[in-house]
Protein backbone atom coordinates (compact mmCIF):
# COMPACT_ATOMS: atom_id res chain seq x y z
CA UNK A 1 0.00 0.00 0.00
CA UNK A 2 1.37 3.14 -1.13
CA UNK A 3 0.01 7.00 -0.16
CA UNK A 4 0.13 9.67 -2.41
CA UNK A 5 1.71 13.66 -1.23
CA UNK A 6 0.32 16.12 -4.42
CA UNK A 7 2.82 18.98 -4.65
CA UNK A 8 2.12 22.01 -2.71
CA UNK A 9 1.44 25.56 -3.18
CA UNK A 10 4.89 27.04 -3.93
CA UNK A 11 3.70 30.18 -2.51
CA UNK A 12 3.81 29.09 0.91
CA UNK A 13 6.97 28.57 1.39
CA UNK A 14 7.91 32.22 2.95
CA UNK A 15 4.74 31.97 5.37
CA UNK A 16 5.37 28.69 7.17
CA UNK A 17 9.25 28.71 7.39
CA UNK A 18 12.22 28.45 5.79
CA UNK A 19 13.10 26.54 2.19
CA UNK A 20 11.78 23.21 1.51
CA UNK A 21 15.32 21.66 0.91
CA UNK A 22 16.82 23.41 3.64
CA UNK A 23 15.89 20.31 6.42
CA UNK A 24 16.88 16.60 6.14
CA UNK A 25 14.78 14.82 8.20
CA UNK A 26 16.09 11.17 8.82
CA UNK A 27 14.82 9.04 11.57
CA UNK A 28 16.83 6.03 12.52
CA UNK A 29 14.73 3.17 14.47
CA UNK A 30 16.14 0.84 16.46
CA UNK A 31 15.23 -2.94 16.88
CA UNK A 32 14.11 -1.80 20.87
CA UNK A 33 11.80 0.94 19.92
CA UNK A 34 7.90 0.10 19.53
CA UNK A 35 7.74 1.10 16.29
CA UNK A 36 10.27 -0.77 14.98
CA UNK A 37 9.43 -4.34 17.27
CA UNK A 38 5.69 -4.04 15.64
CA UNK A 39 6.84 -5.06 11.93
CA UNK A 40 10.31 -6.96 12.93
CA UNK A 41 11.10 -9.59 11.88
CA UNK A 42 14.73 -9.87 10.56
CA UNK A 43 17.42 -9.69 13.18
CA UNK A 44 17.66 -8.38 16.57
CA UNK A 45 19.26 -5.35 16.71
CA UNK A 46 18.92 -4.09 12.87
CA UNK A 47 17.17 -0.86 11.82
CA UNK A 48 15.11 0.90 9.22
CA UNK A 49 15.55 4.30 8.05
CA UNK A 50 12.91 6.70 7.23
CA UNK A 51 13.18 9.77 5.14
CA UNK A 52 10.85 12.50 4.32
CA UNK A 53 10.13 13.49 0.99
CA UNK A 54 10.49 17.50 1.03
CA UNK A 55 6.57 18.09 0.26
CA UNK A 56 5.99 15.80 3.56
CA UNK A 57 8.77 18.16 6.00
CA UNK A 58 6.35 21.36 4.43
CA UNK A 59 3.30 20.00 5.10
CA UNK A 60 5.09 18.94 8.43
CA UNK A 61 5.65 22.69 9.48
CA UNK A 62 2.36 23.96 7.82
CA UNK A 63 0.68 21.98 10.03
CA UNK A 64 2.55 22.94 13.02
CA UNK A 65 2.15 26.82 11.99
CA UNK A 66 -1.52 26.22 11.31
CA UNK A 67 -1.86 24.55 15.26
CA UNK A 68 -0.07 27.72 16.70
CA UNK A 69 -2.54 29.63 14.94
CA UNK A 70 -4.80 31.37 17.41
CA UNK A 71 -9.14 30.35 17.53
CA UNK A 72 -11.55 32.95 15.53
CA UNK A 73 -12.41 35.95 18.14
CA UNK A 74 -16.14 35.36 18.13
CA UNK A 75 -16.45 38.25 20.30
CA UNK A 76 -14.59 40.71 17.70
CA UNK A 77 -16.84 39.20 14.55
CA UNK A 78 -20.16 40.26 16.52
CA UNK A 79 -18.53 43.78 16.92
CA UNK A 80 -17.93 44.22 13.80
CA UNK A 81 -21.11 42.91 12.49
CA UNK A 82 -23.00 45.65 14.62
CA UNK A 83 -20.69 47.79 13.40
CA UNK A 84 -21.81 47.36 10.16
CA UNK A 85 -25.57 46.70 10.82
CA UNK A 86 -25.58 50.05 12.67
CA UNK A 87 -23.33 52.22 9.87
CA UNK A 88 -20.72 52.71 12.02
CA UNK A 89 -18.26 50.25 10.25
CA UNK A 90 -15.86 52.63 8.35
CA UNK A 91 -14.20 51.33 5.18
CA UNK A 92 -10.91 52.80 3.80
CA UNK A 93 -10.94 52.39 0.22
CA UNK A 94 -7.53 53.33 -0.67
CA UNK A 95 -5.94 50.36 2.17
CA UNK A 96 -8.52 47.97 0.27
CA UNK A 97 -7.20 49.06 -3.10
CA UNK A 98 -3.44 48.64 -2.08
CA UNK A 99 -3.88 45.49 -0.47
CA UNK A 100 -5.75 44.45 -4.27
CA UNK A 101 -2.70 45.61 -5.91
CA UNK A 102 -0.24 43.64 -3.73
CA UNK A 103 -1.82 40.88 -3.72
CA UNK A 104 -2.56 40.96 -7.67
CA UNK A 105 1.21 41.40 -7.93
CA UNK A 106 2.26 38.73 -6.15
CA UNK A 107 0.54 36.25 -8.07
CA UNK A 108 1.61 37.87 -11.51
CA UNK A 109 5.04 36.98 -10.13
């Protein structure tokens, strides 16, 4: 049985951490740990290696990044939305309108 990583959004790379080829994960296990004693069956005392395709160490740290993200502020959504329902929300056009035109120019890239 094999698993399947699809390639990930390139784009990412500067939000989660550093370069995907700048790690090398490599896990030695040896014959005592549980991992390994569940599928031995050569020798005492011999080990497997694992190593982690790159896409599998970024997905590693997005995943870490995304836990250490904090929970929605329920309490700040409901202020705003009576912000808005009342007309007191105030919208700044021109930060809307920048953040469109850095965001459009960092996909063009």
């Amino acid at each position: 049985m094999s698993n399947s990583i699809n390639p990930v959004d390139q784009g990412m790379h500067g939000k989660i951490g550093d370069k995907i080829g700048e790690t090398a994960t490599t896990r030695k296990l040896d014959a005592a740990s549980p991992a390994a004693s569940e599928g031995a069956q050569g020798k005492a005392g011999a080990s497997d290696t694992v190593q982690l395709t790159d896409s599998a160490k970024l997905l590693e740290r997005l995943e870490k990044t995304l836990a250490e993200t904090p929970a929605i502020d329920s309490a700040r959504i409901d202020a705003v939305r009576a912000d808005i329902e009342s007309g007191n929300y105030a919208i700044n056009a021109d930060k809307i309108a920048d953040a469109l035109l850095r965001t459009d120019l960092e996909l063009s890239e």
